[in-house]
Protein backbone atom coordinates (compact mmCIF):
# COMPACT_ATOMS: atom_id res chain seq x y z
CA UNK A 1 14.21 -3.97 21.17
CA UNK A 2 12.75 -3.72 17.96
CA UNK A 3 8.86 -3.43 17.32
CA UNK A 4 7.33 -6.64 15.79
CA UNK A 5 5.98 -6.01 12.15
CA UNK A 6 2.38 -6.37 13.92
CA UNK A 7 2.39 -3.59 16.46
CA UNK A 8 3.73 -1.41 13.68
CA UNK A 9 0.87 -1.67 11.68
CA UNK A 10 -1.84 0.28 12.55
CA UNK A 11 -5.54 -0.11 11.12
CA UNK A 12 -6.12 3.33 11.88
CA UNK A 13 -2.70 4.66 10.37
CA UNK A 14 -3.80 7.11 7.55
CA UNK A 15 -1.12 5.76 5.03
CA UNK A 16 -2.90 2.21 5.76
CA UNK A 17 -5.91 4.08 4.94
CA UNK A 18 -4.97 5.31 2.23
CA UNK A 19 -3.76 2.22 0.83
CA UNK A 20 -7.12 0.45 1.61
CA UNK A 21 -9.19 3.40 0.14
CA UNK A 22 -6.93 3.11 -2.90
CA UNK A 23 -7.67 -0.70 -3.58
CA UNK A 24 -11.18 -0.41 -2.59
CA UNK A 25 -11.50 2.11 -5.46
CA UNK A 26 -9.98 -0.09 -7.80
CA UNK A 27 -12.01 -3.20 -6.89
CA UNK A 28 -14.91 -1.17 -7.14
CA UNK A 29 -13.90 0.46 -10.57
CA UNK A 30 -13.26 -3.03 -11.90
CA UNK A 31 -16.80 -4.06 -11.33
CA UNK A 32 -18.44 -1.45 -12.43
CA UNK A 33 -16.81 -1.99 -16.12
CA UNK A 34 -14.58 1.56 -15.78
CA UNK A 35 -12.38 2.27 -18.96
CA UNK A 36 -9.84 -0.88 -18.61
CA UNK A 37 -6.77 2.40 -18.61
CA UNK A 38 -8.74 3.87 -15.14
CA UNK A 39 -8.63 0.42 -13.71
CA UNK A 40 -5.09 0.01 -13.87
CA UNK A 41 -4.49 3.46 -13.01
CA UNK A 42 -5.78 2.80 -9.84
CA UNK A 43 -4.50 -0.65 -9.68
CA UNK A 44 -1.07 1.09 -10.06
CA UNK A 45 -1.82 3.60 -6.98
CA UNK A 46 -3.10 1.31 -4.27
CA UNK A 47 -0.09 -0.96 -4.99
CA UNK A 48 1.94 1.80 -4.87
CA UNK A 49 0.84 2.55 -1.54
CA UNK A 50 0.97 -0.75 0.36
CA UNK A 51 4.57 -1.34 -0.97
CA UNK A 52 5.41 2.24 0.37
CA UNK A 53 4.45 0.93 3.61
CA UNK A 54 5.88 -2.33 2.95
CA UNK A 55 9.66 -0.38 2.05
CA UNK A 56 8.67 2.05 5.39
CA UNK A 57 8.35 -1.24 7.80
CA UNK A 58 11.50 -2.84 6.25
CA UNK A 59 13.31 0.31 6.81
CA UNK A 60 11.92 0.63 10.71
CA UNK A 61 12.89 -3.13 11.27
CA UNK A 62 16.72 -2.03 9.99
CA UNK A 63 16.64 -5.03 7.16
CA UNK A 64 18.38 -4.93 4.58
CA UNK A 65 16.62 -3.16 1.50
CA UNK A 66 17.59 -3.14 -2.02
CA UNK A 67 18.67 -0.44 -3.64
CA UNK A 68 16.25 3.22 -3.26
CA UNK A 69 15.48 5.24 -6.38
């Protein structure tokens, strides 16, 4: 039987960590005034990360995905 989407995700799982770290950074850098080019930068990053998970769980499941580059 396939794993429900919430025992998959795990606080403690170092890409979700990663992920988090990455968008704390950018909230952080947004309100301390950073260079409007650093901001996105690590806007960029930490959504880059979550949707890797996001494409990682889909894949798991065995949904359909669109197509991979």
């Amino acid at each position: 039987m396939a794993k429900g989407l919430s025992e998959m995700i795990m606080t403690d799982d170092p890409r979700m960590l990663e992920a988090v770290g990455a968008m704390r950074r950018y909230h952080e850098a947004r309100a301390s005034g950073r260079a409007d080019m650093e901001v996105e930068r690590l806007r960029i990053l930490a959504e880059f990360l979550f949707q890797a998970i996001a494409d990682h769980n889909v894949h798991v499941l065995g949904l359909p995905t669109g197509p991979q580059h």
